[in-house]
N, C-alpha and C. Protein backbone atom coordinates (compact mmCIF):
# COMPACT_ATOMS: atom_id res chain seq x y z
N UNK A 1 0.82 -1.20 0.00
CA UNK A 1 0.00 0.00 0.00
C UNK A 1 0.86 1.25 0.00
N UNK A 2 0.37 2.45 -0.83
CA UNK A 2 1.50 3.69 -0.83
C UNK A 2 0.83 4.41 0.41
N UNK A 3 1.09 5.10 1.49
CA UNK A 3 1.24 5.86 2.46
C UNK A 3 0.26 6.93 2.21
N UNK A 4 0.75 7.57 0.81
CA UNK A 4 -0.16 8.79 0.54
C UNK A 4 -1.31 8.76 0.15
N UNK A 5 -1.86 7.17 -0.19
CA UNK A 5 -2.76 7.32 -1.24
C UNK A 5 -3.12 7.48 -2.46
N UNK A 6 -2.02 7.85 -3.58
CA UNK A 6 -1.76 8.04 -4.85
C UNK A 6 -1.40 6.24 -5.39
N UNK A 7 -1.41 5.87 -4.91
CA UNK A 7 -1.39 4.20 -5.46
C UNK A 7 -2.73 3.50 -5.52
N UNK A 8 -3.25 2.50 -6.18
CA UNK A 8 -4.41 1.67 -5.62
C UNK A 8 -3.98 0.81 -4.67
N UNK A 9 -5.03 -0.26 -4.17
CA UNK A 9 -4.28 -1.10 -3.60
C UNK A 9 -4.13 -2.27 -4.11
N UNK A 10 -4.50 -2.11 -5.51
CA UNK A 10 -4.23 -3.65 -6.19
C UNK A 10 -3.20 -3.28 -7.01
N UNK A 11 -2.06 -3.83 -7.67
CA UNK A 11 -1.34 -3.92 -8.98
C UNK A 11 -1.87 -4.06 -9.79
N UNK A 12 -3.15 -4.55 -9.92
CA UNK A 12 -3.77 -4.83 -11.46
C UNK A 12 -4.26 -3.68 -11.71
N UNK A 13 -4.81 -2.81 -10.36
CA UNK A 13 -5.70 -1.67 -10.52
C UNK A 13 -5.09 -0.41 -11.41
N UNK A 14 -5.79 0.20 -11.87
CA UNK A 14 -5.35 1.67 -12.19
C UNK A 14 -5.84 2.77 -11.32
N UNK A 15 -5.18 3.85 -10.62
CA UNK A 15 -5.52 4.47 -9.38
C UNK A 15 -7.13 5.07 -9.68
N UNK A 16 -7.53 5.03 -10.87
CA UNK A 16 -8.77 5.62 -11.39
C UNK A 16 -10.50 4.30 -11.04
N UNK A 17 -9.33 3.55 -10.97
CA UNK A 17 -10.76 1.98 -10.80
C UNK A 17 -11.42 1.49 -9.84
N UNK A 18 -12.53 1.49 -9.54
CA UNK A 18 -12.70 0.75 -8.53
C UNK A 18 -12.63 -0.75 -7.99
N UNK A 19 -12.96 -1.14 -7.37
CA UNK A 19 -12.75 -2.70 -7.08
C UNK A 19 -13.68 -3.03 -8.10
N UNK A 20 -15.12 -2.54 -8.05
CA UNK A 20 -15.86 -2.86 -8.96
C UNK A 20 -15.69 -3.01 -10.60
N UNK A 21 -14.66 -2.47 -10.72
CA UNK A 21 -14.65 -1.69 -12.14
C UNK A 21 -13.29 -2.60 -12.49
N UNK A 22 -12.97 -3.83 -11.59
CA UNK A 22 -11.81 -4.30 -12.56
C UNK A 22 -11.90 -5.41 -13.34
N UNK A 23 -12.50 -5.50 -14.02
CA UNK A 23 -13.09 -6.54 -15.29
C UNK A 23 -13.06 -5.49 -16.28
N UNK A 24 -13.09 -3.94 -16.06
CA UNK A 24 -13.08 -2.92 -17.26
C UNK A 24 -11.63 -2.40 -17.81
N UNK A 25 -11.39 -2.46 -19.25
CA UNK A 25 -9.98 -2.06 -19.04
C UNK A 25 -9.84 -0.37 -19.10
N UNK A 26 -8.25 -0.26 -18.43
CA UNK A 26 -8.07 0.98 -17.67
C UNK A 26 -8.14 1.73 -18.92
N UNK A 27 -8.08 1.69 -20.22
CA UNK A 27 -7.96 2.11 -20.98
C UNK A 27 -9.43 3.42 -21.46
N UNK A 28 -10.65 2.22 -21.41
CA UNK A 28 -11.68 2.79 -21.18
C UNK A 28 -12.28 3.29 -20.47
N UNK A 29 -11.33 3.72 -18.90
CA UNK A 29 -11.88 4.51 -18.03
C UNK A 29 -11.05 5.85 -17.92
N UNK A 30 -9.97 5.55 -18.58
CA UNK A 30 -9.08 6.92 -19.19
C UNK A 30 -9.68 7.78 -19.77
N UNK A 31 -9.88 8.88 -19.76
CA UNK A 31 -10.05 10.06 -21.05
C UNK A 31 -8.73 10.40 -21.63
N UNK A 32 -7.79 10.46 -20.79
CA UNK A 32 -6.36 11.09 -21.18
C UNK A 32 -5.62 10.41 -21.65
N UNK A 33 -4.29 10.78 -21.87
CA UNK A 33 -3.22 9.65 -22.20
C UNK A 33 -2.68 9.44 -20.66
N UNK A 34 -2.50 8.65 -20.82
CA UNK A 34 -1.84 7.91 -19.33
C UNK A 34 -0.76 7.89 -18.97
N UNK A 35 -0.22 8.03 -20.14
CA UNK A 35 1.68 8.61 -19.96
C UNK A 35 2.10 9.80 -19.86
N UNK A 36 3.07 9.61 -18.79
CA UNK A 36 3.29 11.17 -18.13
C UNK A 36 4.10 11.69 -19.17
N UNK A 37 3.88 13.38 -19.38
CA UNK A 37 4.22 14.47 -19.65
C UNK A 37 5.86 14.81 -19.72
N UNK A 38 6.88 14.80 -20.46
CA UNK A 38 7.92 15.79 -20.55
C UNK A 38 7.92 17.21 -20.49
N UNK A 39 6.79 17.79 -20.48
CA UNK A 39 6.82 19.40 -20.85
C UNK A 39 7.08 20.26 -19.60
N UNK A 40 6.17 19.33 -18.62
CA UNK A 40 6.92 20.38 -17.25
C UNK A 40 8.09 19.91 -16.58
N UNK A 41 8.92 18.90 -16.96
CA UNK A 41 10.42 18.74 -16.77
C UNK A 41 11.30 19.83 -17.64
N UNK A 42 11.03 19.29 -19.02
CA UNK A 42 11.68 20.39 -19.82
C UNK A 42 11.43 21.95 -19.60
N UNK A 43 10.31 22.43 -19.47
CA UNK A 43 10.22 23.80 -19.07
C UNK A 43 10.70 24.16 -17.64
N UNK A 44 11.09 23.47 -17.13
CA UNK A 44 11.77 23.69 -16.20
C UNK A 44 13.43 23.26 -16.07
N UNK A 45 13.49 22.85 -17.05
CA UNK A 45 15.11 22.79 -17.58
C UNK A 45 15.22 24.22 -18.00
N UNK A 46 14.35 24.27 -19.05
CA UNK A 46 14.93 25.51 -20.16
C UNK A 46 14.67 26.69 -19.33
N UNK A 47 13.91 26.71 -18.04
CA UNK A 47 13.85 28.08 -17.67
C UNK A 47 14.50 28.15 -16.80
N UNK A 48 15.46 27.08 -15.81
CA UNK A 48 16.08 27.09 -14.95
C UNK A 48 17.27 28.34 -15.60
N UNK A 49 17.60 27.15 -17.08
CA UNK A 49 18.96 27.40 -18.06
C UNK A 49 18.93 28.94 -18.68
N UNK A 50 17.83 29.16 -18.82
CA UNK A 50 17.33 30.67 -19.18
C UNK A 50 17.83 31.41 -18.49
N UNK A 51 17.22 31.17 -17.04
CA UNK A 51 17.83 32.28 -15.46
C UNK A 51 19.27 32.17 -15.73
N UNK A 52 20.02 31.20 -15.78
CA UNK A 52 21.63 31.16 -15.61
C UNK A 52 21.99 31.84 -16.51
N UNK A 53 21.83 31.80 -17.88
CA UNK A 53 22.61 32.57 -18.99
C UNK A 53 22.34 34.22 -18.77
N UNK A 54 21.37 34.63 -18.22
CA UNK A 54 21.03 35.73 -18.92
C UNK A 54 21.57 35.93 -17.19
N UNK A 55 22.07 35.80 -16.68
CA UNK A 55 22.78 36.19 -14.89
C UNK A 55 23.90 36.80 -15.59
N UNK A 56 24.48 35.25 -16.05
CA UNK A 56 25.91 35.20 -16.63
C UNK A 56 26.33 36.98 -17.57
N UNK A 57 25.53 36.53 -18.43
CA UNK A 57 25.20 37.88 -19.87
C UNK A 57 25.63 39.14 -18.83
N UNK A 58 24.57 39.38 -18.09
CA UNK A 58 24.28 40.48 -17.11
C UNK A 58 25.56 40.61 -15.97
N UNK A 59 25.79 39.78 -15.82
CA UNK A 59 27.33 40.42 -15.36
C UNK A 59 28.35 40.21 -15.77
N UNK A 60 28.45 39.77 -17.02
CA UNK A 60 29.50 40.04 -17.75
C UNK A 60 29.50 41.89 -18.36
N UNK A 61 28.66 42.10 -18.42
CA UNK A 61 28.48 43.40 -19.22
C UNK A 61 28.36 44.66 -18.03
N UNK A 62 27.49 44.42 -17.07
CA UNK A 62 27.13 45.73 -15.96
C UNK A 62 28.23 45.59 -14.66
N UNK A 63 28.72 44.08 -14.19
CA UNK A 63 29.56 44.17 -13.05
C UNK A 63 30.81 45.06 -13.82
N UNK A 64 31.29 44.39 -14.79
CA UNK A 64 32.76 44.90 -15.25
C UNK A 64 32.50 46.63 -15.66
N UNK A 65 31.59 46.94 -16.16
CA UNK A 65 31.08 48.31 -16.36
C UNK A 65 31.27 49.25 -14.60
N UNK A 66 30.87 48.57 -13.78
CA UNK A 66 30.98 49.26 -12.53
C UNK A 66 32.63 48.96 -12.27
N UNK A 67 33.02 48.04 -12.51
CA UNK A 67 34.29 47.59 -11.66
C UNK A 67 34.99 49.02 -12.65
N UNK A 68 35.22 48.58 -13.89
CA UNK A 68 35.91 49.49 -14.19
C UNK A 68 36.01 51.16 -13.97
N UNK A 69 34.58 51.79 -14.11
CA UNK A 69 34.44 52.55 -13.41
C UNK A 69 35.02 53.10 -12.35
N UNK A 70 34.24 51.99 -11.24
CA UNK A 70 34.72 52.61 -9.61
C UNK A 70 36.23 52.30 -9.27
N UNK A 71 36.94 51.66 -10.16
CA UNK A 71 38.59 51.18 -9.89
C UNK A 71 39.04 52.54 -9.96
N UNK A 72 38.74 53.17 -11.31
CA UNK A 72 39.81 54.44 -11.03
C UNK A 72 39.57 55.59 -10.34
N UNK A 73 38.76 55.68 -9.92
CA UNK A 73 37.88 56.29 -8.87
C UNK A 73 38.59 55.88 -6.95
N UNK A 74 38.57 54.93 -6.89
CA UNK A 74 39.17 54.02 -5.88
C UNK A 74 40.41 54.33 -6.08
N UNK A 75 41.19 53.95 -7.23
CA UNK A 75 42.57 54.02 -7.20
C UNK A 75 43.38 55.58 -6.73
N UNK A 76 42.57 56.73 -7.34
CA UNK A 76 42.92 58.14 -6.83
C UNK A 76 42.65 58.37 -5.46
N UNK A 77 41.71 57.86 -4.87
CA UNK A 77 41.58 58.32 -3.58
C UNK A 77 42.21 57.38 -2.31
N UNK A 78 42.71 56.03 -2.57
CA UNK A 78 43.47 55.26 -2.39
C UNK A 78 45.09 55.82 -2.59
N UNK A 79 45.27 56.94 -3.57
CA UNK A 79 46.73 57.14 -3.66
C UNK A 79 46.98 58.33 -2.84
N UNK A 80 45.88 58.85 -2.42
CA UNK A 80 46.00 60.50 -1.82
C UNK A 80 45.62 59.88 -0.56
N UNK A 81 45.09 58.88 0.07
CA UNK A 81 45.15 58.35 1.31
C UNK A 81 46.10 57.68 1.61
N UNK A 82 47.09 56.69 0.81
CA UNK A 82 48.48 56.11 1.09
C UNK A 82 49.17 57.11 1.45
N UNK A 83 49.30 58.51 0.42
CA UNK A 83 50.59 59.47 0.67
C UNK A 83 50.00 60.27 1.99
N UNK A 84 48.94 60.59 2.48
CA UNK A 84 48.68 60.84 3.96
C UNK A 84 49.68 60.05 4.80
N UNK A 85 49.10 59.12 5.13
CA UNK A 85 49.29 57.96 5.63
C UNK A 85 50.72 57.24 5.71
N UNK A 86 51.28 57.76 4.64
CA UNK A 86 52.47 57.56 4.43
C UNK A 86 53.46 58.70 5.34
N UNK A 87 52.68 60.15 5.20
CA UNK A 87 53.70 61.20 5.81
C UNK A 87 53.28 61.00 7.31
N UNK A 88 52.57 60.82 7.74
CA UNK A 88 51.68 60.56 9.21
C UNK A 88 52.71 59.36 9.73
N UNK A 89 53.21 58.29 9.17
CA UNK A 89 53.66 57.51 9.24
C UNK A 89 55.47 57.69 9.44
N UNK A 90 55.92 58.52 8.54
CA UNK A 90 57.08 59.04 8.17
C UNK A 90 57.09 60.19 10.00
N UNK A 91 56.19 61.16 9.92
CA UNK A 91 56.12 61.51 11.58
C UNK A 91 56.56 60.98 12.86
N UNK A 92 55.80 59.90 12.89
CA UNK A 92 55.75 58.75 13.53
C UNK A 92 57.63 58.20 14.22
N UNK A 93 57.56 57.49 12.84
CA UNK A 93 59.16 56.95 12.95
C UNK A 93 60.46 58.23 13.28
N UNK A 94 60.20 59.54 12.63
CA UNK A 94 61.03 60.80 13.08
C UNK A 94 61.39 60.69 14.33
N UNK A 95 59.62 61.56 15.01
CA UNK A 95 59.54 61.80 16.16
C UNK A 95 59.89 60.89 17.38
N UNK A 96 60.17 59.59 17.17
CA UNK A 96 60.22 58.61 17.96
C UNK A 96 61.84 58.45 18.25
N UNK A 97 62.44 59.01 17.81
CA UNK A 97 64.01 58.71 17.55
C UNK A 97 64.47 60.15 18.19
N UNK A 98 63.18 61.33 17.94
CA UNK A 98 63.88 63.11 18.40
C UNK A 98 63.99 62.59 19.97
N UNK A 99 65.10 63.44 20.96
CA UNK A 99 65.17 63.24 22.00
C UNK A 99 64.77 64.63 22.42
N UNK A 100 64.71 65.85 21.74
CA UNK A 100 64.21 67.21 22.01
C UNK A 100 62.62 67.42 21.92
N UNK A 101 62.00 66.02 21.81
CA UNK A 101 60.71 66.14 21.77
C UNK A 101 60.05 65.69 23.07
N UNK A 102 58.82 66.49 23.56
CA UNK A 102 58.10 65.81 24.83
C UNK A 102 57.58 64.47 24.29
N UNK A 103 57.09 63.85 25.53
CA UNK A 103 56.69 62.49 25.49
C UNK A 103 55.22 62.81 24.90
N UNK A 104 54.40 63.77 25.21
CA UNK A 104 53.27 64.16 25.01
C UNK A 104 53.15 64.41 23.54
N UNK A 105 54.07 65.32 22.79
CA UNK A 105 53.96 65.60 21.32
C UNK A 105 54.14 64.35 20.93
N UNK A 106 55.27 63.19 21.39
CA UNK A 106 55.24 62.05 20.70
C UNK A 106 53.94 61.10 20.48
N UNK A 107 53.60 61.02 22.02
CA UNK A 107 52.15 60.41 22.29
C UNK A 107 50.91 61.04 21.06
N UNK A 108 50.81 62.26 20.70
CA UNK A 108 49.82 63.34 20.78
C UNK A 108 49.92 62.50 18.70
N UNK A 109 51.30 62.59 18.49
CA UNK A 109 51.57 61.88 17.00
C UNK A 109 51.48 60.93 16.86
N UNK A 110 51.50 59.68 17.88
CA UNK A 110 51.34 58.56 17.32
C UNK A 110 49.83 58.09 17.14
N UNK A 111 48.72 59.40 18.38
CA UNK A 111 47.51 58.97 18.56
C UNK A 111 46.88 59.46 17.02
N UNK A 112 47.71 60.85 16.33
CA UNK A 112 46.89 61.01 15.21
C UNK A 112 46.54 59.83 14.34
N UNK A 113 48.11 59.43 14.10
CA UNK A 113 48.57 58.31 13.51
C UNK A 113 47.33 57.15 13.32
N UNK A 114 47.31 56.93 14.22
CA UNK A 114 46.43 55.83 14.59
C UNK A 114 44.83 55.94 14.28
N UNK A 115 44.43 57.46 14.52
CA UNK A 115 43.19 57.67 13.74
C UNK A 115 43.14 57.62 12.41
N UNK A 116 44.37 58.32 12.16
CA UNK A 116 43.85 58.71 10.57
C UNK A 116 43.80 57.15 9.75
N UNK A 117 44.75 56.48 10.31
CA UNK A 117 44.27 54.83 9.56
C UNK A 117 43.49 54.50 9.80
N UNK A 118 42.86 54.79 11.14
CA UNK A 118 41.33 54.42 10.87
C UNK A 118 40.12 55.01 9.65
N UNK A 119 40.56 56.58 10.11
CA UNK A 119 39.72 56.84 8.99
C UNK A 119 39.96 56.76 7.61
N UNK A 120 40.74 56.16 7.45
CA UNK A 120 41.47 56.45 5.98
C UNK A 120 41.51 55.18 5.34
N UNK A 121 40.90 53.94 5.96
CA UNK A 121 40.86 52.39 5.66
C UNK A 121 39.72 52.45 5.18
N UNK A 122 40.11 51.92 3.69
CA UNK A 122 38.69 51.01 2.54
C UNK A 122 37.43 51.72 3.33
N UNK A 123 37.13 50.93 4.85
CA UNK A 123 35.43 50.86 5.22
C UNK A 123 34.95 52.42 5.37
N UNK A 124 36.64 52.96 6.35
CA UNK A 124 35.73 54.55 6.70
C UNK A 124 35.56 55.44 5.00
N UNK A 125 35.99 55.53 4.24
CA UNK A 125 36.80 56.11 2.82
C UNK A 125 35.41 55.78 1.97
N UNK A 126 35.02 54.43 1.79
CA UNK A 126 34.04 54.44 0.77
C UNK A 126 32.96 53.89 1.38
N UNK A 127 32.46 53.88 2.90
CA UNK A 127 31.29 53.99 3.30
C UNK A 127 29.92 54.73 3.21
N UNK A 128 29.01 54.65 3.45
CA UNK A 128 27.19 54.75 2.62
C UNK A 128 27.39 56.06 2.96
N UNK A 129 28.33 57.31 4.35
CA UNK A 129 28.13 58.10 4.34
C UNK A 129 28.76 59.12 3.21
N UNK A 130 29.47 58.37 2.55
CA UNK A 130 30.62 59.21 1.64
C UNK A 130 29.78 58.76 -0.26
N UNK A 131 29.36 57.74 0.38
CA UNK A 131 28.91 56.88 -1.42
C UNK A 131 28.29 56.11 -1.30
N UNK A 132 26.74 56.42 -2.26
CA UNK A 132 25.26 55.94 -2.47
C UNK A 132 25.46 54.32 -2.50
N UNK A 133 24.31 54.04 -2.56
CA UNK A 133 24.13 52.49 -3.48
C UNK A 133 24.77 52.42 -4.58
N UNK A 134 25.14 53.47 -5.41
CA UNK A 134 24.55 53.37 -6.74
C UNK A 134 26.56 53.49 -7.29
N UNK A 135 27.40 53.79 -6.42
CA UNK A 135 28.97 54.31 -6.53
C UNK A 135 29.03 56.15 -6.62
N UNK A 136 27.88 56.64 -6.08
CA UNK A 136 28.05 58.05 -6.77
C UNK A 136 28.28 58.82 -5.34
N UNK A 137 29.70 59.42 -5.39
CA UNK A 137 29.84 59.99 -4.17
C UNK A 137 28.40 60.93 -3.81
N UNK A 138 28.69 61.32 -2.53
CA UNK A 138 27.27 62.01 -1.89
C UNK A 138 28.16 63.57 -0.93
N UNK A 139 28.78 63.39 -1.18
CA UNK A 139 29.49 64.90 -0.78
C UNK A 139 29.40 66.10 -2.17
N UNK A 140 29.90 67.43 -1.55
CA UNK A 140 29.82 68.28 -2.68
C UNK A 140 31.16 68.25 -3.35
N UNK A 141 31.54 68.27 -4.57
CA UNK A 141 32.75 68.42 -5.32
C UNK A 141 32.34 69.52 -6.29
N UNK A 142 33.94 70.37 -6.44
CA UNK A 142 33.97 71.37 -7.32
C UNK A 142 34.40 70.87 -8.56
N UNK A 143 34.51 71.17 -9.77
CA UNK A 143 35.03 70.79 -10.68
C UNK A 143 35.64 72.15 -11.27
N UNK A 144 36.76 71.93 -12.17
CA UNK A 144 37.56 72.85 -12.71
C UNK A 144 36.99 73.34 -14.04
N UNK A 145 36.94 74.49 -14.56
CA UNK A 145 36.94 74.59 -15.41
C UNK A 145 35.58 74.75 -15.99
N UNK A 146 35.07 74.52 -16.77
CA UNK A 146 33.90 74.29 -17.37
C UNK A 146 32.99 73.17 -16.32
N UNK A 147 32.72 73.29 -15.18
CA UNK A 147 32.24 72.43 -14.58
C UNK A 147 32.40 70.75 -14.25
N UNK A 148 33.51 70.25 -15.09
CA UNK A 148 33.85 69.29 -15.49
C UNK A 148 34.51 68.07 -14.12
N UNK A 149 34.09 67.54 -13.78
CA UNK A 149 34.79 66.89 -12.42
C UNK A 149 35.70 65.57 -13.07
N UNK A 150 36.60 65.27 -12.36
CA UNK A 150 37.62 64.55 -12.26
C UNK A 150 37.38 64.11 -11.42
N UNK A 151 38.29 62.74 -11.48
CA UNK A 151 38.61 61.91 -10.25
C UNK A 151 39.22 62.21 -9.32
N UNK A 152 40.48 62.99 -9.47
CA UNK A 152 41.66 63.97 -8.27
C UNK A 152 40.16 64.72 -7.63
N UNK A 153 39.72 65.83 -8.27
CA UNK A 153 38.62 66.54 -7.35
C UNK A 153 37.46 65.70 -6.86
N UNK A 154 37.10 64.68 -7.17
CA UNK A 154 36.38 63.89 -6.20
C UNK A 154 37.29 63.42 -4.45
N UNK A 155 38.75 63.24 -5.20
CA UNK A 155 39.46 62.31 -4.04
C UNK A 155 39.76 64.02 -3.02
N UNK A 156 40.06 65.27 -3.71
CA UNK A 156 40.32 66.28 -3.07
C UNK A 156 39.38 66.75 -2.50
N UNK A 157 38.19 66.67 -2.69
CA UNK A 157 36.85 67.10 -2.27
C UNK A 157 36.25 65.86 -0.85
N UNK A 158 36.96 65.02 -0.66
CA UNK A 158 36.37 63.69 -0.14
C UNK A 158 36.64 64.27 1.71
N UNK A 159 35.66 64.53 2.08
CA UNK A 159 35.94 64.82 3.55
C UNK A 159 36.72 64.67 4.46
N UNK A 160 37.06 63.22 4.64
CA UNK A 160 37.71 62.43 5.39
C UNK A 160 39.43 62.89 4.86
N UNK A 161 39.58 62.96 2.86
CA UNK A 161 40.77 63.07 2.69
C UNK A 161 41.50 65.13 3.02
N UNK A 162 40.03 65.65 2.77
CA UNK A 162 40.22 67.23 3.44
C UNK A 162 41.01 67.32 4.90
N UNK A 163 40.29 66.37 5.50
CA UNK A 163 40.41 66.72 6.89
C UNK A 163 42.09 66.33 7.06
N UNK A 164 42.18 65.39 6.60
CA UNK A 164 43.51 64.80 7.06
C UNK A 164 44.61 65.89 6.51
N UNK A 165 44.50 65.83 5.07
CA UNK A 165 45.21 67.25 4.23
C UNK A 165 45.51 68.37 5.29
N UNK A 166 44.74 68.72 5.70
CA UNK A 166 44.64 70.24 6.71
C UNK A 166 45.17 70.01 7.63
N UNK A 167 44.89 68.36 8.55
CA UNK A 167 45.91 68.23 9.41
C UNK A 167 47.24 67.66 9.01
N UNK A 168 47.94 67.08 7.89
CA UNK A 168 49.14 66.76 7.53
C UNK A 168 49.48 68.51 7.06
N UNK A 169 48.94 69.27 6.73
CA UNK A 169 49.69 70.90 6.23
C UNK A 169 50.17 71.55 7.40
């Protein structure tokens, strides 16, 4: 016997027959064809296979469109945060070696130090407060010239890289 009920309980039976009805063949109590269907296997192949290609298609064409994009975008403001970071750093190792320096100015440099890599790492730099969903910074930038913005005046305009600027000057 099947559990669910979708079986008869005879082998001879067809799930459509009754006990009464088995001297009749299953044939004539069919309206349909009795053999199962390929169409909702296959349509569910071809639409599985459908979803995958057209993923594939779609980021072959829009991810690399953003990547490329936001790389050089990333890469300028990534190079004006290394050379911070770099002189903050260059401070650092100086001041640590001056013996005409208080312990406090040393302390006072290594604590900048230590912020500004914070703020100046990947998460603080291109976080939701600096840049949309969408890669489009959300601060104000000037552009030179005919209104025209660049990537340098995005990375010069970038808050986090202002602030530090003003304090490395």
């Amino acid at each position: 016997d099947d559990i669910f009920g979708s079986a008869p309980n005879s082998p001879l039976q067809s799930p459509t027959q009754d006990e009464n009805d088995i001297n009749i063949p299953a044939a004539q109590l069919h309206t349909s064809n009795s053999e199962r269907s390929d169409i909702p296997r296959l349509r569910s192949v071809h639409v599985t296979s459908g979803y995958r290609d057209g993923i594939s298609v779609s980021k072959a064409e829009h991810v690399q469109h953003g990547f490329d994009e936001g790389f050089s975008l990333g890469a300028v403001i990534g190079l004006k945060s290394g050379w911070l970071l770099g002189i903050l750093e260059g401070l650092v190792r100086a001041i640590q070696s001056a013996s005409t320096i208080s312990e406090q100015a040393k302390e006072d440099v290594v604590a900048n130090f230590i912020t500004a890599r914070m703020e100046l790492g990947l998460q603080s730099l291109f976080g939701k407060e600096y840049f949309g969903e969408d890669g489009i910074w959300v601060f104000e930038v000037q552009g030179e010239g005919e209104g025209e913005v660049t990537f340098r005046d995005v990375a010069d305009a970038h808050p986090l890289v202002k602030k530090w600027v003003d304090e490395v000057e």
